[in-house]
Protein backbone atom coordinates (compact mmCIF):
# COMPACT_ATOMS: atom_id res chain seq x y z
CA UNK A 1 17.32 -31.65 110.41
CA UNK A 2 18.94 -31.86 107.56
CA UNK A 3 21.90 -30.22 105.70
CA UNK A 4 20.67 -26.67 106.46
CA UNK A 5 19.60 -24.95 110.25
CA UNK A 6 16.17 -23.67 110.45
CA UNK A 7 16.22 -21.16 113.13
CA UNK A 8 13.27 -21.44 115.19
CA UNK A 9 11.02 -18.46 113.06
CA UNK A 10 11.91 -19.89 109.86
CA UNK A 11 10.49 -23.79 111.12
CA UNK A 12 7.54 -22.03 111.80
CA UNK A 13 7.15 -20.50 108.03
CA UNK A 14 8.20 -24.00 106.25
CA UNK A 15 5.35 -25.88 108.49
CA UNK A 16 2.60 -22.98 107.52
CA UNK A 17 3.73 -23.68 104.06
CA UNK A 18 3.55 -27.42 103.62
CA UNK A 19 -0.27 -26.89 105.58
CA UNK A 20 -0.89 -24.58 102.76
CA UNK A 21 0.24 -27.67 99.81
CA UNK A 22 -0.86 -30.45 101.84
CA UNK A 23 -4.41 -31.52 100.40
CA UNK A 24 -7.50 -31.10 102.50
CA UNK A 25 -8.35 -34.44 104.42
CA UNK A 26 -12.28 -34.33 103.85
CA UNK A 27 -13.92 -36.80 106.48
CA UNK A 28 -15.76 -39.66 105.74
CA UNK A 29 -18.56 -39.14 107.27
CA UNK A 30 -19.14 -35.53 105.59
CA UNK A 31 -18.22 -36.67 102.21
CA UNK A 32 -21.28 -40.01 102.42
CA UNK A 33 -23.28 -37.35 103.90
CA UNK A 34 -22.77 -35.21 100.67
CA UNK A 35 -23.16 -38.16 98.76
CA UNK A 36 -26.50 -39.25 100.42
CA UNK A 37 -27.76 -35.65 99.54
CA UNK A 38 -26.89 -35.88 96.17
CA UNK A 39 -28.28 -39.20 95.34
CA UNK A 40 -31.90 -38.37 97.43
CA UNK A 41 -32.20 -34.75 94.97
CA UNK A 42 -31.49 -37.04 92.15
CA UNK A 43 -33.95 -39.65 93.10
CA UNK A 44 -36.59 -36.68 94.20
CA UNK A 45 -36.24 -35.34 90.32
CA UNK A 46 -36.77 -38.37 88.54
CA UNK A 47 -39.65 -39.13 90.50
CA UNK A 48 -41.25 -35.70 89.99
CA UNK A 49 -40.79 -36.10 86.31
């Protein structure tokens, strides 16, 4: 550990924290999806225009 004991109910509270601040890891497959999406409504208003 480190300079200070965690008991075992406190380890549990610092690991739900640093979930909470960690960023969320997005797939890559979802975020090309959401990509491909945007790009085709894009390309759909331009070409009713």
């Amino acid at each position: 550990m480190g300079k200070y004991q965690l008991d075992a109910k406190s380890q549990v509270a610092v690991t739900k924290f640093h979930e909470k601040q960690k960023p969320a890891k997005s797939d890559k497959k979802q975020q090309l999806e959401k990509i491909r999406a945007e790009y085709l409504k894009k390309k759909q208003k331009q070409s009713d225009k």
